[in-house]
Every structure is written in C-alpha cells, then in structure tokens.
N, C-alpha and C. Protein backbone atom coordinates (compact mmCIF):
# COMPACT_ATOMS: atom_id res chain seq x y z
N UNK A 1 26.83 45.89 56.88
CA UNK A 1 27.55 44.93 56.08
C UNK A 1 26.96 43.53 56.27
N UNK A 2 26.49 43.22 57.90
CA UNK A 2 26.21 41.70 57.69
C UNK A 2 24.87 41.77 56.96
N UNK A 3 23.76 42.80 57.49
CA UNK A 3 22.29 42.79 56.37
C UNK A 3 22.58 42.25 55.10
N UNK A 4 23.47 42.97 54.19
CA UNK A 4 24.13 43.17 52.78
C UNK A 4 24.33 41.71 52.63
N UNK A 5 24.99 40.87 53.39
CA UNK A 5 25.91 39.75 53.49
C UNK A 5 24.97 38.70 53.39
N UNK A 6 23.05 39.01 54.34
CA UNK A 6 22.48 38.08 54.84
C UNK A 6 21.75 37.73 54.27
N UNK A 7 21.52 39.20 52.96
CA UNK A 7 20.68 39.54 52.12
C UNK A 7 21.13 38.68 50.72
N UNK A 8 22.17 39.25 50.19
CA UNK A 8 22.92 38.41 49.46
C UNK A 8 22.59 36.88 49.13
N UNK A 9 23.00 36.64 50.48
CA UNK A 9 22.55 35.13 50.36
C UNK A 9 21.51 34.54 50.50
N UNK A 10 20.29 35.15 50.93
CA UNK A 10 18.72 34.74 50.98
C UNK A 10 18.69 34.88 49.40
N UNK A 11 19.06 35.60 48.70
CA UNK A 11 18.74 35.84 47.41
C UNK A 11 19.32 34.99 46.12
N UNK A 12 20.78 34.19 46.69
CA UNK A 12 21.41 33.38 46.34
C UNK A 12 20.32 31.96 46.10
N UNK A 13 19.87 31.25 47.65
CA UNK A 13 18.64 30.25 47.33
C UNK A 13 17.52 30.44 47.83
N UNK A 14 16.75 31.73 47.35
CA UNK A 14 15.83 32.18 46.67
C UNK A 14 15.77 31.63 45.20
N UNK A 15 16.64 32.04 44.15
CA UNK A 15 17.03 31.63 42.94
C UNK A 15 17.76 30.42 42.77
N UNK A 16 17.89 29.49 43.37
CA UNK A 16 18.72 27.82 43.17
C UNK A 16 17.49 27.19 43.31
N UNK A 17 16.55 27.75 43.82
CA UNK A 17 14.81 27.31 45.00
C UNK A 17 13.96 27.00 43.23
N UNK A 18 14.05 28.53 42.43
CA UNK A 18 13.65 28.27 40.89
C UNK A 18 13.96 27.49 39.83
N UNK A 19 15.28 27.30 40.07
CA UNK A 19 16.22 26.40 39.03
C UNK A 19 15.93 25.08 38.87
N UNK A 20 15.85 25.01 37.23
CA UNK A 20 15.47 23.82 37.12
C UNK A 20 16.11 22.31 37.22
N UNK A 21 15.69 21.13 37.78
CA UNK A 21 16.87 20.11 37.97
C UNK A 21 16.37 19.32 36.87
N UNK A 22 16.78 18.82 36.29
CA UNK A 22 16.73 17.52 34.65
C UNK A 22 15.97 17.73 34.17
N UNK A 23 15.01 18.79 34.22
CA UNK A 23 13.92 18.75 33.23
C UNK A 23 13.59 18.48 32.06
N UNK A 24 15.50 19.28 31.46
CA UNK A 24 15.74 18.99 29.95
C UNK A 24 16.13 17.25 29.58
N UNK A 25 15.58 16.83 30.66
CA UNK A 25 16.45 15.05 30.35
C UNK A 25 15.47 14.73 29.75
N UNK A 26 15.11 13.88 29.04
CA UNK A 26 14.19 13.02 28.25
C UNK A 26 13.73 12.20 29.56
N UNK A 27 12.53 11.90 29.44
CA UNK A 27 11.96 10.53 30.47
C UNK A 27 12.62 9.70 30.12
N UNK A 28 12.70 8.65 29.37
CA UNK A 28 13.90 7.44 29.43
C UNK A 28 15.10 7.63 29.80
N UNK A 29 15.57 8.95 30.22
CA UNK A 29 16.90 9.10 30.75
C UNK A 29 16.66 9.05 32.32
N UNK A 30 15.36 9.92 32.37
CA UNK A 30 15.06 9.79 34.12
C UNK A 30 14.56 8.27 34.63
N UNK A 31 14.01 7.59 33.73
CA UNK A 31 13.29 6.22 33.82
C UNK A 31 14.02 5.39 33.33
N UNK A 32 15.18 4.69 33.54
CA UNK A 32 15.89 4.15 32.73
C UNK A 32 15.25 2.30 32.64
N UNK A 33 14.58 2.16 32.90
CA UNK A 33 13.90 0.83 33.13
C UNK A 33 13.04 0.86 31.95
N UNK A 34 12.51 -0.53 31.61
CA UNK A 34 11.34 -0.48 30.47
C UNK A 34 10.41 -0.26 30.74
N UNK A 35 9.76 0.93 29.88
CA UNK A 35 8.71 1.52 30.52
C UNK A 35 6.91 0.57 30.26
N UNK A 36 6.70 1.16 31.38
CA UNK A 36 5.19 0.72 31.06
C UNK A 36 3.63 0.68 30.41
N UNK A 37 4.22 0.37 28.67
CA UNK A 37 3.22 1.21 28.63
C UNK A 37 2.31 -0.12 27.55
N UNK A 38 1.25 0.01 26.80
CA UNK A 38 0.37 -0.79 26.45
C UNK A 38 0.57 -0.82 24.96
N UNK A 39 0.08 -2.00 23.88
CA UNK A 39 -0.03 -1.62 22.56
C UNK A 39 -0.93 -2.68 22.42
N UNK A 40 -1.86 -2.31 21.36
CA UNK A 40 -3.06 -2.39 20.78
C UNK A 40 -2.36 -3.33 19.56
N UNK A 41 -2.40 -4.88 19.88
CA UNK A 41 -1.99 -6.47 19.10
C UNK A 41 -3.25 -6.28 17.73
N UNK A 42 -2.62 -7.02 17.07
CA UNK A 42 -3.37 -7.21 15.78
C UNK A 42 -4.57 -7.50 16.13
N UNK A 43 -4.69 -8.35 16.69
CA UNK A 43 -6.53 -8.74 17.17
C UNK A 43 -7.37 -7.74 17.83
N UNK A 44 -6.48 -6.65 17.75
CA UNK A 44 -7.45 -5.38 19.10
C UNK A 44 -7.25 -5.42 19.82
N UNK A 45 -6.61 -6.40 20.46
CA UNK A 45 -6.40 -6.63 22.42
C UNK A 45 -5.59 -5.93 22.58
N UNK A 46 -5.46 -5.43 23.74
CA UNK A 46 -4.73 -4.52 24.66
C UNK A 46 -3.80 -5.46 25.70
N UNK A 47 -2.54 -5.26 25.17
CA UNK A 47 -1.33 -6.02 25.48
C UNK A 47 -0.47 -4.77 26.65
N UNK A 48 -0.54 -5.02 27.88
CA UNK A 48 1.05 -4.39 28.86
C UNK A 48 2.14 -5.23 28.57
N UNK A 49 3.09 -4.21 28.05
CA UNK A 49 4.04 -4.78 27.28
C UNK A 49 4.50 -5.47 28.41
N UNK A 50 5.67 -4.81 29.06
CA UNK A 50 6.52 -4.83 30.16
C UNK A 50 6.15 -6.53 30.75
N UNK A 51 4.44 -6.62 31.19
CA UNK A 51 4.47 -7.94 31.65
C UNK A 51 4.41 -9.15 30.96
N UNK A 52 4.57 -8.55 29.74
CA UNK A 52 4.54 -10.12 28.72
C UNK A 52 5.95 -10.72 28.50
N UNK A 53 6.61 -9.48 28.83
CA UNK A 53 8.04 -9.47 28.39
C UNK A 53 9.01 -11.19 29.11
N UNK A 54 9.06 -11.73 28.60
CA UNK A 54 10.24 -12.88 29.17
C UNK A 54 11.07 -12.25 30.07
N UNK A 55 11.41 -13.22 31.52
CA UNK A 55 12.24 -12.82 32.07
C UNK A 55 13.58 -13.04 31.56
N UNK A 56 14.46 -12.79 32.04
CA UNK A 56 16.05 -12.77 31.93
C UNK A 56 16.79 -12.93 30.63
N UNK A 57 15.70 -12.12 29.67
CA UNK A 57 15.85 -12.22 28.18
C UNK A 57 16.08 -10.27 27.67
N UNK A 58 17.03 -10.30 26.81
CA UNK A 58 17.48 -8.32 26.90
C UNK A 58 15.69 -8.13 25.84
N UNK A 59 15.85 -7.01 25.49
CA UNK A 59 14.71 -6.51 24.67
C UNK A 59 15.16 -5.34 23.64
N UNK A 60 14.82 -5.68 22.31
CA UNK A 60 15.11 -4.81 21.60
C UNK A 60 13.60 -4.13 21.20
N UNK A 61 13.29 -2.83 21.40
CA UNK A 61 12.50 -2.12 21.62
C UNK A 61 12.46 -1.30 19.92
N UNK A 62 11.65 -1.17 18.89
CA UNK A 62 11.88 -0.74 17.53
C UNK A 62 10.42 0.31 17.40
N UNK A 63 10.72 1.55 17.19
CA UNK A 63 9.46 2.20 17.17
C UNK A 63 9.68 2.51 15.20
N UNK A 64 8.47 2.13 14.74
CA UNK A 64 8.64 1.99 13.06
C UNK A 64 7.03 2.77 12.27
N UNK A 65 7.34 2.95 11.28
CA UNK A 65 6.76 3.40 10.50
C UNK A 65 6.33 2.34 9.45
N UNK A 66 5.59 1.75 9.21
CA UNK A 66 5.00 0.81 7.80
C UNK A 66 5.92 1.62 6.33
N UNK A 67 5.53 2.65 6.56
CA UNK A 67 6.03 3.46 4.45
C UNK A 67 7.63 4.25 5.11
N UNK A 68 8.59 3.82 5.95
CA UNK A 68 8.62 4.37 6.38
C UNK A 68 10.09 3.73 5.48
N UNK A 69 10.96 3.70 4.73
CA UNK A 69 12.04 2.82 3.88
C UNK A 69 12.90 2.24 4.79
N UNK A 70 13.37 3.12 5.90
CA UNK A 70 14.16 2.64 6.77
C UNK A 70 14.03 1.66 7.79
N UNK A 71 12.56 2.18 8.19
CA UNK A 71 12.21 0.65 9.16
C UNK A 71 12.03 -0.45 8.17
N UNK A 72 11.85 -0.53 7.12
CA UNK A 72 11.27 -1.99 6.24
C UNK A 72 12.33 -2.34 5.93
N UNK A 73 14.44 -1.59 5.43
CA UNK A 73 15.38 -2.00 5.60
C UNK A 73 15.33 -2.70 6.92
N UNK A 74 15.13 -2.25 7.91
CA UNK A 74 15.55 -2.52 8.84
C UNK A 74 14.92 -3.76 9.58
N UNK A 75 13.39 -4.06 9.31
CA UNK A 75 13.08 -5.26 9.12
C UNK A 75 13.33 -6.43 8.37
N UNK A 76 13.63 -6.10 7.53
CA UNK A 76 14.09 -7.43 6.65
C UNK A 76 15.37 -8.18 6.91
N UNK A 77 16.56 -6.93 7.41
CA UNK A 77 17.71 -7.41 7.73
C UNK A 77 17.35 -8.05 9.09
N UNK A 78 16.35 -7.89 9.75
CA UNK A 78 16.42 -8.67 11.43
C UNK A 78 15.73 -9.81 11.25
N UNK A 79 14.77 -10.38 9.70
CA UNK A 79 14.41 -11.24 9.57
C UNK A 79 15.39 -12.21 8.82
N UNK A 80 15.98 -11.97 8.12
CA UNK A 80 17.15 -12.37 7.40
C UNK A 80 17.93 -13.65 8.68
N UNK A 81 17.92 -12.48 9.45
CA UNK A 81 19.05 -12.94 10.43
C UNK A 81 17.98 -13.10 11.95
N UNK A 82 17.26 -13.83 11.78
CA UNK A 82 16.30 -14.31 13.09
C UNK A 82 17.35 -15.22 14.04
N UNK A 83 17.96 -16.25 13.69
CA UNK A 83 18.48 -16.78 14.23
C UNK A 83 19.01 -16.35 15.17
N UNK A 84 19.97 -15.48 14.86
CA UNK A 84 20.97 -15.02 16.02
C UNK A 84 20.25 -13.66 17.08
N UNK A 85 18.93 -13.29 16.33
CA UNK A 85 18.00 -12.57 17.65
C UNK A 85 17.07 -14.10 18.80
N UNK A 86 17.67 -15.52 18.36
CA UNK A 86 16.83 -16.17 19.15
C UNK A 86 16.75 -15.55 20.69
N UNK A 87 17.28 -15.34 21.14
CA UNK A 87 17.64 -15.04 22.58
C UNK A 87 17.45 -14.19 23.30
N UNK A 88 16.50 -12.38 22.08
CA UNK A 88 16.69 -11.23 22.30
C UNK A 88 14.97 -11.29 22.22
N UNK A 89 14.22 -10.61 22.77
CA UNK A 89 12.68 -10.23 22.47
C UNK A 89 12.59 -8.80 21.96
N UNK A 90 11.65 -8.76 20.96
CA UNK A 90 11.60 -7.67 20.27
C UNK A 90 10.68 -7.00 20.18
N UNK A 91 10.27 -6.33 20.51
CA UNK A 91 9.17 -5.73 20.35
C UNK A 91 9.29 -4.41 19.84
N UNK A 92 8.15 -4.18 18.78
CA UNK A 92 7.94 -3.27 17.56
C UNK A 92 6.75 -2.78 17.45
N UNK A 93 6.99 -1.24 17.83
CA UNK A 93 5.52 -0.61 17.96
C UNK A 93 5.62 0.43 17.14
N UNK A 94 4.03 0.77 16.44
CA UNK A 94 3.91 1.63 15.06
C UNK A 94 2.43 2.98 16.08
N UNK A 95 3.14 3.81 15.62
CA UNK A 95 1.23 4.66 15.78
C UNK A 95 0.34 4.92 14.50
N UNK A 96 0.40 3.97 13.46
CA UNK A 96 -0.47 3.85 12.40
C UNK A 96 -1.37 2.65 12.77
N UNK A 97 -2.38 2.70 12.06
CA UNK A 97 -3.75 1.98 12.33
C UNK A 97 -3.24 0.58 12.30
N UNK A 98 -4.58 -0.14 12.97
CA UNK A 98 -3.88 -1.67 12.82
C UNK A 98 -4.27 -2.42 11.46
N UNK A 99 -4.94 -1.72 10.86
CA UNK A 99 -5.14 -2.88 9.55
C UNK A 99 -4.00 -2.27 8.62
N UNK A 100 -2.94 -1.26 8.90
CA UNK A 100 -1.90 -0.55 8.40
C UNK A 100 -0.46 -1.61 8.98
N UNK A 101 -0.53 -2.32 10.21
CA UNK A 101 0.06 -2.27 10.89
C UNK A 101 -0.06 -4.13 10.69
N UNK A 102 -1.33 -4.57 10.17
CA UNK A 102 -1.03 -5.91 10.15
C UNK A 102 -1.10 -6.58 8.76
N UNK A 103 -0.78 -5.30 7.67
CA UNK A 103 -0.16 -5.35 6.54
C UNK A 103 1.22 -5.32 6.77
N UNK A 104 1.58 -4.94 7.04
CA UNK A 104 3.29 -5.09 7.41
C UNK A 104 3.69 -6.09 7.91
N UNK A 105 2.97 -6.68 9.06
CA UNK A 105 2.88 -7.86 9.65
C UNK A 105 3.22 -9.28 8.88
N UNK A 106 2.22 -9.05 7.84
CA UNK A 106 1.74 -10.06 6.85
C UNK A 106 3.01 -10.42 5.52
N UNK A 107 3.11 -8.62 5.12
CA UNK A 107 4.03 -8.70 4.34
C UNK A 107 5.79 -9.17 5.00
N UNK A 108 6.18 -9.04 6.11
CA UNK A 108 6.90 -9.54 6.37
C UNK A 108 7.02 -11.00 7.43
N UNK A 109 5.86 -11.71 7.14
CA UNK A 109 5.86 -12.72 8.07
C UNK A 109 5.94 -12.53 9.14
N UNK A 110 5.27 -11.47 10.17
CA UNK A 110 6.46 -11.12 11.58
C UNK A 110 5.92 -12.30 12.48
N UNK A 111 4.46 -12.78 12.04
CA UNK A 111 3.82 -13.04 13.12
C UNK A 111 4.27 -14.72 13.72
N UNK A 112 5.13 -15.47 12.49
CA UNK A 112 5.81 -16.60 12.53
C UNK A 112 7.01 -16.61 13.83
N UNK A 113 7.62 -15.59 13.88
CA UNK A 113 8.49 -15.54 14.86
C UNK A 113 8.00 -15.34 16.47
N UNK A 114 8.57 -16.33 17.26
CA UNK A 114 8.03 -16.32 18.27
C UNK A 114 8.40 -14.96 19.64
N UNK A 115 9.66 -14.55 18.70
CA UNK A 115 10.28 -13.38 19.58
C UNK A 115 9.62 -11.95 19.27
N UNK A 116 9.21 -11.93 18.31
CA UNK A 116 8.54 -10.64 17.42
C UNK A 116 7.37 -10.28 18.39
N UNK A 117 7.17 -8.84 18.94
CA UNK A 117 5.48 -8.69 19.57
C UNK A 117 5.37 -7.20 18.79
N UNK A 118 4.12 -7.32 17.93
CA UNK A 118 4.09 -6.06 16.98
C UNK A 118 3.14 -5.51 17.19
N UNK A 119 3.02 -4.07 18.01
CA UNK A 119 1.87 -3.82 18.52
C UNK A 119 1.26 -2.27 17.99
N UNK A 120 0.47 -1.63 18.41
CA UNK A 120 0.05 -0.24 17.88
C UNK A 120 0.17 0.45 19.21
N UNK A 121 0.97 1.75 19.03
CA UNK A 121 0.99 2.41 20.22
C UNK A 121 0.01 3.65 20.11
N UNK A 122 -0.93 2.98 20.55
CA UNK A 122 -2.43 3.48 20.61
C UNK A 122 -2.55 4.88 21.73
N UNK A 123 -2.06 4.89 22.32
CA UNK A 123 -1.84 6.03 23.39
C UNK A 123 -1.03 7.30 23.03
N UNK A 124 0.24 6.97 21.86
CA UNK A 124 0.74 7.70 21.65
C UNK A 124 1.75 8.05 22.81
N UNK A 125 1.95 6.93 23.60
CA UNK A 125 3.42 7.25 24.95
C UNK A 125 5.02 7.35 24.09
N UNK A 126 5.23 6.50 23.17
CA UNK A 126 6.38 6.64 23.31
C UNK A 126 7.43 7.52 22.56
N UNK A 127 6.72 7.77 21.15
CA UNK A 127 7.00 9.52 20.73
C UNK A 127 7.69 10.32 22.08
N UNK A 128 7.02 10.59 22.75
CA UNK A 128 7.14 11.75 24.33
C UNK A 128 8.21 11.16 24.86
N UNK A 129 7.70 9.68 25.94
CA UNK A 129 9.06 9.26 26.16
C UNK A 129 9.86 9.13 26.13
N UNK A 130 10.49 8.79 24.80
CA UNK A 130 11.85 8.69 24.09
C UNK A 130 12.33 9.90 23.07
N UNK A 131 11.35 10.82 22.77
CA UNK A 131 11.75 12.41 22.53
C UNK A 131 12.27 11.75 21.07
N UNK A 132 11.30 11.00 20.27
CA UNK A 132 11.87 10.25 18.73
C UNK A 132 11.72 11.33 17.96
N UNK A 133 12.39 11.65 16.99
CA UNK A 133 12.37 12.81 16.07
C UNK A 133 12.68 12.16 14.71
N UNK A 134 13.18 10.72 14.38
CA UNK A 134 13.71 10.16 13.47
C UNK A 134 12.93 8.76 13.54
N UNK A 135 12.66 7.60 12.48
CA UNK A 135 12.37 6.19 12.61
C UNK A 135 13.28 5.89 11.37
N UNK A 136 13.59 4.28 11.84
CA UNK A 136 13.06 3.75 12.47
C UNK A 136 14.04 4.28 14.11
N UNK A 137 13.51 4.09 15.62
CA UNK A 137 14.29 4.45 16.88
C UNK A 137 14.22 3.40 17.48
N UNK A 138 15.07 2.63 17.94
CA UNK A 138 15.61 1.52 18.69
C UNK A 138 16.05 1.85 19.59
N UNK A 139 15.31 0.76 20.70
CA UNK A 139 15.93 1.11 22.08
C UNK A 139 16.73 -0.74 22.49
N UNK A 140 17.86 -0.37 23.23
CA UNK A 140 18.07 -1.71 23.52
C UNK A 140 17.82 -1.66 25.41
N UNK A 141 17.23 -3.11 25.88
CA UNK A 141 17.60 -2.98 27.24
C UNK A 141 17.95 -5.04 27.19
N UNK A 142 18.89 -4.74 28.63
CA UNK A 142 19.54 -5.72 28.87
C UNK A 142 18.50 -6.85 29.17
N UNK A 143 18.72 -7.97 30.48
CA UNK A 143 18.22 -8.55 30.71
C UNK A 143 17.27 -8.47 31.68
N UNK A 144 18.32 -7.14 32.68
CA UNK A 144 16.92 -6.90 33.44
C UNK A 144 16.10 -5.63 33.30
N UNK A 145 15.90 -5.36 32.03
CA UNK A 145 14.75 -4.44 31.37
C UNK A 145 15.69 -3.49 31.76
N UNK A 146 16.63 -3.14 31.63
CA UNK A 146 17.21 -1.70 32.08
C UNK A 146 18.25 -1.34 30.97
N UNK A 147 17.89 0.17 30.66
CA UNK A 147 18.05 0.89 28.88
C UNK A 147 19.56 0.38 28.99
N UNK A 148 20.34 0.34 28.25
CA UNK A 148 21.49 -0.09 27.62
C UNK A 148 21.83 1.34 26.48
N UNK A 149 21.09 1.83 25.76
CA UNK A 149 21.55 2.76 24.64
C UNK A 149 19.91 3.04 23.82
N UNK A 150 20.05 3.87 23.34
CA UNK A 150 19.06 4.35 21.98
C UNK A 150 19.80 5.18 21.08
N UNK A 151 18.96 4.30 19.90
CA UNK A 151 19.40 5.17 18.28
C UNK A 151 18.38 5.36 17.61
N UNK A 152 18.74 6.90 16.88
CA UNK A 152 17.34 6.93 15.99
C UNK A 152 18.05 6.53 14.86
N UNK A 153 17.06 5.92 13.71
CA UNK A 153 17.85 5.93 12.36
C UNK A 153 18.00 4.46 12.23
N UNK A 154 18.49 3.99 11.12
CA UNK A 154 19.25 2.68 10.62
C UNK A 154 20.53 2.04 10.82
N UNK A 155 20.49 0.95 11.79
CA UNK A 155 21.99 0.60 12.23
C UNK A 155 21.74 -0.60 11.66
N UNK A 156 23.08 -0.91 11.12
CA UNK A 156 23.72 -2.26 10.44
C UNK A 156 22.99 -3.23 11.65
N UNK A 157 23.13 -4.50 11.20
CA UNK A 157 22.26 -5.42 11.80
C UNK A 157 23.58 -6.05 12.90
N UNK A 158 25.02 -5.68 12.49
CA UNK A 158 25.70 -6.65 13.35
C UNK A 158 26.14 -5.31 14.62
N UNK A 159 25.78 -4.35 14.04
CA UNK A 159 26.11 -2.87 15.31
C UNK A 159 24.78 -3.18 16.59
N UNK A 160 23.69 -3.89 15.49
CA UNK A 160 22.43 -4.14 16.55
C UNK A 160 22.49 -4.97 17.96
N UNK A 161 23.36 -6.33 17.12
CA UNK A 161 23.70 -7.59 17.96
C UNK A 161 24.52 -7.37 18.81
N UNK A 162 25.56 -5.88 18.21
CA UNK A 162 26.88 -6.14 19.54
C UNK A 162 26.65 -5.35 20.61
N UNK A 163 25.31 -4.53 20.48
CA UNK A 163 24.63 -3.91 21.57
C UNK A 163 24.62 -5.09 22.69
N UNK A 164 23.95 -6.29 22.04
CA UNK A 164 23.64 -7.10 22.90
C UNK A 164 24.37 -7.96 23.77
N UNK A 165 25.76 -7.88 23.39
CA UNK A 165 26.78 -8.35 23.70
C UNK A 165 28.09 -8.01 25.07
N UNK A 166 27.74 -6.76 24.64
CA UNK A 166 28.29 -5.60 25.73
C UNK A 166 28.40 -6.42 27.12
C-alpha cells in the first residue's frame, strides 16, 4: 500500500514538472512595462523607442495601418483634438514601408506635433508581442511606462483620454 501511495505521488509531480505555467499569456501580459523595441523614423534612422520616451509623461502606444479606415478615423480624431493629448506621448508604429508610412505622415501633418513619434516597425516585434489580430491596437501606459490596458479596434477619442485619467 505505501509503494502504491509513493508511487502515486511521484507520478502526481512527475506531471505538474510538464505543465505548462502562462505560456498562453501574451508577452505584454508577462512584460507589463514598455517594451523595448526599435522603429525605423522617416529619415531611416533607427530610433529605441523606450529611450526617447519623456520621463513622467503616460504613452499612448497606436499600432496602424496607412489604408487601414480605422486607423485614419482614428488619426484624425487625435489630431482634431491635439490639445488635450498635450501631456500624453504617442507613439505610432506601422509595418508598411517608409515612403508608405511618410505619406500618411504628410497627409496628416503628424510630423508638426511635437508629441507624435511615427515610426516603422521594421523588425516586426510588436504583432507577436501584443498578439494584434485587429488595427488600429492601442496600448495605453501610465507615467511610469507600465501597461494600463489594450484595445484592438476604434475607441471614441474621449474613452481614449479617460484611459489617461484613471
């Protein structure tokens, strides 16, 4: 009976030893900080986001598509209303080419705004990272770079701000 008993339970974590722990989590769920990764600026240069980033300023994080209807709604309403993002840094990364990428630029003035950083995610990190299946996908993080929420899709511009508010 105790073999049976001793056996049992070697076999118990034997199998807990296999089991998987968060695997199914998305990296931004395991990484909840802003991640580190690079985008390819209109000029070609190779920008690390993370350290350009202003300190003690939140970050609204926008992964977009140029033809994409929803991100270009969704740009216009955050240009509309620049003012009240004075305070928020934004950064907006596309994985389409950059002469794709600084048509959009152009067509929406981005490059006038001093909060705007519009880059090419040349590596292809944040697709994976953030497990995006939808654009435009917004990530918000607070002040000290740490995630707050993500949405895929089109949110009203004042659902955007009260993220920031929280």
């Amino acid at each position: 009976m105790k073999r049976i008993a001793v056996l049992l339970l070697s076999l118990c974590f034997f199998i807990s030893g296999f089991s998987q722990t968060e695997t199914n989590k998305a990296p931004y769920e395991r990484f909840p900080e802003f991640p580190p990764f690079t985008l390819l600026m209109s000029d070609s240069s190779s920008v690390m986001v993370k350290e350009k980033l202003p300190k003690k300023q939140p970050v609204l994080l926008i992964l977009f598509n140029p033809d994409c209807e929803h991100c270009q709604h969704e740009t216009e309403e955050i240009t509309k209303r620049i003012e009240e993002f004075s305070k928020i840094q934004i950064v907006m990364a596309t994985p389409v080419t950059v002469p794709i990428m600084n048509a959009f630029i152009d067509k929406y003035q981005l490059s006038k705004y001093k909060n705007i950083m519009v880059g090419q995610d040349h590596k292809m990190m944040m697709p994976t990272f953030f497990m995006i299946r939808n654009m435009p996908f917004l990530a918000f993080y607070n002040a000290k770079k740490e995630l707050i929420e993500t949405f895929s899709g089109s949110m009203p511009i004042d659902t955007v701000l009260s993220k920031f508010r929280k």
